[in-house]
Protein backbone atom coordinates (compact mmCIF):
# COMPACT_ATOMS: atom_id res chain seq x y z
CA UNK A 1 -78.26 171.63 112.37
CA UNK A 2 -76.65 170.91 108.89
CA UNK A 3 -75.69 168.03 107.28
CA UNK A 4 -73.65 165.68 108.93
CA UNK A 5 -72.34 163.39 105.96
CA UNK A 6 -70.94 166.67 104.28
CA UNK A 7 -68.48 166.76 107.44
CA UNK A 8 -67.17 163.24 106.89
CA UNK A 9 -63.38 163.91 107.59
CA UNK A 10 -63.65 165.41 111.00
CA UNK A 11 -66.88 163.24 112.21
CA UNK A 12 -64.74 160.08 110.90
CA UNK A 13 -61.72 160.85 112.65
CA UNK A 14 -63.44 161.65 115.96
CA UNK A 15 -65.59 158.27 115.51
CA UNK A 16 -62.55 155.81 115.11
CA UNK A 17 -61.33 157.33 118.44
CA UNK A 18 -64.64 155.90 119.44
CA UNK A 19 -65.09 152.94 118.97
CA UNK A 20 -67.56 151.60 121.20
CA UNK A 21 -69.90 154.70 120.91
CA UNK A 22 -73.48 153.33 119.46
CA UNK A 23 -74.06 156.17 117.19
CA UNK A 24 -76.44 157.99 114.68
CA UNK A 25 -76.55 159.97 112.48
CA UNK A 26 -79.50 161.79 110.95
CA UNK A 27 -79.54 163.26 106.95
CA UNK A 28 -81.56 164.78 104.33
CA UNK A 29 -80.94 161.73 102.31
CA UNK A 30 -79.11 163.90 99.92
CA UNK A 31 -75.90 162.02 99.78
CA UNK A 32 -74.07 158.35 101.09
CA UNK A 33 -71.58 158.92 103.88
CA UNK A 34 -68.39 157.58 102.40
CA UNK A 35 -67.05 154.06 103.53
CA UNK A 36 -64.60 155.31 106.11
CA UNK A 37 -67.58 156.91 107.98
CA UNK A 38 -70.65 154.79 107.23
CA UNK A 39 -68.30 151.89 108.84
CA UNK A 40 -69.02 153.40 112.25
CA UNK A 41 -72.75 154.13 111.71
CA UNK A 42 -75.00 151.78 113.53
CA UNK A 43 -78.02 153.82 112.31
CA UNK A 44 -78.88 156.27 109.94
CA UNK A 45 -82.00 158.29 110.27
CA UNK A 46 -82.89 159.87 106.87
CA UNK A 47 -85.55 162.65 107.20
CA UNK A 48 -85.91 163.82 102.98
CA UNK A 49 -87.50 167.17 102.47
CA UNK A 50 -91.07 167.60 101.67
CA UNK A 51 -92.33 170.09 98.92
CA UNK A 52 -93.54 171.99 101.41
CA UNK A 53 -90.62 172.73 103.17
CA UNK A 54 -89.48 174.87 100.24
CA UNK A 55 -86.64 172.56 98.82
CA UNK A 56 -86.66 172.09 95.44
CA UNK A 57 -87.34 168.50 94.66
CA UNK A 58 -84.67 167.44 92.37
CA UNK A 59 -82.13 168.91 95.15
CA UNK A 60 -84.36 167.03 98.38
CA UNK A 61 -85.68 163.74 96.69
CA UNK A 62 -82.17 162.08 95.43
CA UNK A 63 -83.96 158.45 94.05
CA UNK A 64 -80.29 156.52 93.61
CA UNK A 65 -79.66 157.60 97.51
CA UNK A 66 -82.71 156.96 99.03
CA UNK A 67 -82.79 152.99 97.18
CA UNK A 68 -79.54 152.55 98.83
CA UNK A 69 -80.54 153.69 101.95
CA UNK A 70 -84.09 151.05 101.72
CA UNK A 71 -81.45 148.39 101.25
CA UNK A 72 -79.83 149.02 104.05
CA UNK A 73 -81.12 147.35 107.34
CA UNK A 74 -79.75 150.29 109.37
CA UNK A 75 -82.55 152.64 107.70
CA UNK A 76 -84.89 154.36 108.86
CA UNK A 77 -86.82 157.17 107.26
CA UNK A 78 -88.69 159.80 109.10
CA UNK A 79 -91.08 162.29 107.28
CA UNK A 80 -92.39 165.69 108.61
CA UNK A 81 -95.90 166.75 107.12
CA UNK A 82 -97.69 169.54 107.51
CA UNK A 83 -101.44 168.76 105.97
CA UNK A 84 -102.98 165.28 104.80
CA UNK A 85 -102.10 166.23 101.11
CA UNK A 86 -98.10 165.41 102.27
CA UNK A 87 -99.05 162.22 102.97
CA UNK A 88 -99.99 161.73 99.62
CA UNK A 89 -96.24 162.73 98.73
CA UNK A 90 -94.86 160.34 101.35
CA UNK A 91 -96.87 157.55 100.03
CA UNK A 92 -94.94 158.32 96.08
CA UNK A 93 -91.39 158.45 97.30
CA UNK A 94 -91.90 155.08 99.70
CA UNK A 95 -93.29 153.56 96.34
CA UNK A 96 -90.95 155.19 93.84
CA UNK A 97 -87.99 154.27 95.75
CA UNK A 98 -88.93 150.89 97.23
CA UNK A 99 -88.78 152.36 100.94
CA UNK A 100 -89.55 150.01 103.49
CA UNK A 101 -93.13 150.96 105.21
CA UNK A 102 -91.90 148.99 108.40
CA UNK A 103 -89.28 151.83 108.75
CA UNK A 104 -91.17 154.84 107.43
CA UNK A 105 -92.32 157.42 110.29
CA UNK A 106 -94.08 160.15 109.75
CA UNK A 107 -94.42 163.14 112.40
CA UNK A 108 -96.67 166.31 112.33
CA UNK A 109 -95.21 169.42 112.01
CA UNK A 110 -95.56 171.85 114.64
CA UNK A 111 -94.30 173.52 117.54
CA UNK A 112 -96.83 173.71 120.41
CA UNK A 113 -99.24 170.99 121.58
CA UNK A 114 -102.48 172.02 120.12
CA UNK A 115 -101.26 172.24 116.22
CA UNK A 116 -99.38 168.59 117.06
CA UNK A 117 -102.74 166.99 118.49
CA UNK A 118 -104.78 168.36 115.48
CA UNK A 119 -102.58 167.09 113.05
CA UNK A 120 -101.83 164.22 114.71
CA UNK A 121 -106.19 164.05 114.70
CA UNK A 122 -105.78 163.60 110.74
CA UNK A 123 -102.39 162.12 110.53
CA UNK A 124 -102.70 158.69 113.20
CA UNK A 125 -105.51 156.98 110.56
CA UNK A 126 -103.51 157.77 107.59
CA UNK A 127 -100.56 156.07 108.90
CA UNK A 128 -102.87 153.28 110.32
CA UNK A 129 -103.80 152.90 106.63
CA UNK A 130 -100.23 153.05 105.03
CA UNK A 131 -99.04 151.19 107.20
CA UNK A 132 -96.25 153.70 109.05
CA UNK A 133 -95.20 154.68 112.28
CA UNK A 134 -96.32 157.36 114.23
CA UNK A 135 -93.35 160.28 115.50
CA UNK A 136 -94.86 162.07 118.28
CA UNK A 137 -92.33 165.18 119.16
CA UNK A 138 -93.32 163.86 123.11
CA UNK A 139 -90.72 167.10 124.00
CA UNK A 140 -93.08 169.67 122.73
CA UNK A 141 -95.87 168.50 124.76
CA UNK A 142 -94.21 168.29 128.07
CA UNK A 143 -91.37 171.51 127.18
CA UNK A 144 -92.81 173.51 125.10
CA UNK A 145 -91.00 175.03 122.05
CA UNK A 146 -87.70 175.39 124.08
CA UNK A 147 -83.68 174.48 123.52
CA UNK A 148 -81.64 171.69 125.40
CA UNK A 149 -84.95 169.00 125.77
């Protein structure tokens, strides 16, 4: 867990030592990784906070960030949602901010199989419609809610 950009010394250090490591790195969308770590970044992954997640939205929805991040073909922006009413707020930032629906997945919350497929029930059209991508969390399905898969 946590935020990987706020560690930008250490994780910049280690990834110049590593220089042919493909790597990601996956963010709020909260803040830019400074130049001497986004030069080692072959993708990011920004996953922003829905309002029902409990962020406040002027702390998770950070417009000047997220337009940089559409610009940039390395991009790609993952939403979690727990009902059909958070598509609704996916659909808002993608327009607000000019995100890319090409690189926009969405994923159902959950952590067992049952509350995934009946999301996923409600979610799968609504992404058909929008035009997004489809996260499964395949792990959960053949794991279970369990560490290290």
């Amino acid at each position: 867990g946590g935020e990987p950009i706020l560690q930008t010394p250490a994780l910049a250090e280690l990834l110049a030592m590593l220089p042919d490591l493909t790597v990601e790195i996956e963010t709020n969308g909260t803040a830019l990784p400074p130049a001497k770590l986004e030069v080692w970044v072959d993708q990011f992954n920004i996953s922003p906070k829905l309002a029902h997640s409990g962020n406040a939205r002027e702390l998770a929805i950070v417009p000047k960030v997220l337009r940089t991040y559409a610009n940039d073909g390395r991009a790609w922006f993952k939403f979690v949602v727990a009902q059909p009413e958070d598509v609704d707020e996916v659909c808002e930032i993608v327009r607000a901010n000019a995100l890319p629906r090409g690189r926009v997945f969405v994923m159902a919350e959950g952590t067992d199989s049952a509350t995934l497929r009946d999301r996923e029930a409600w979610l799968v059209p609504l992404c058909l419609e929008h035009g997004f991508r489809l996260s499964d969390r395949l792990h959960i399905h053949l794991f279970g809610d369990t560490r290290g898969t």
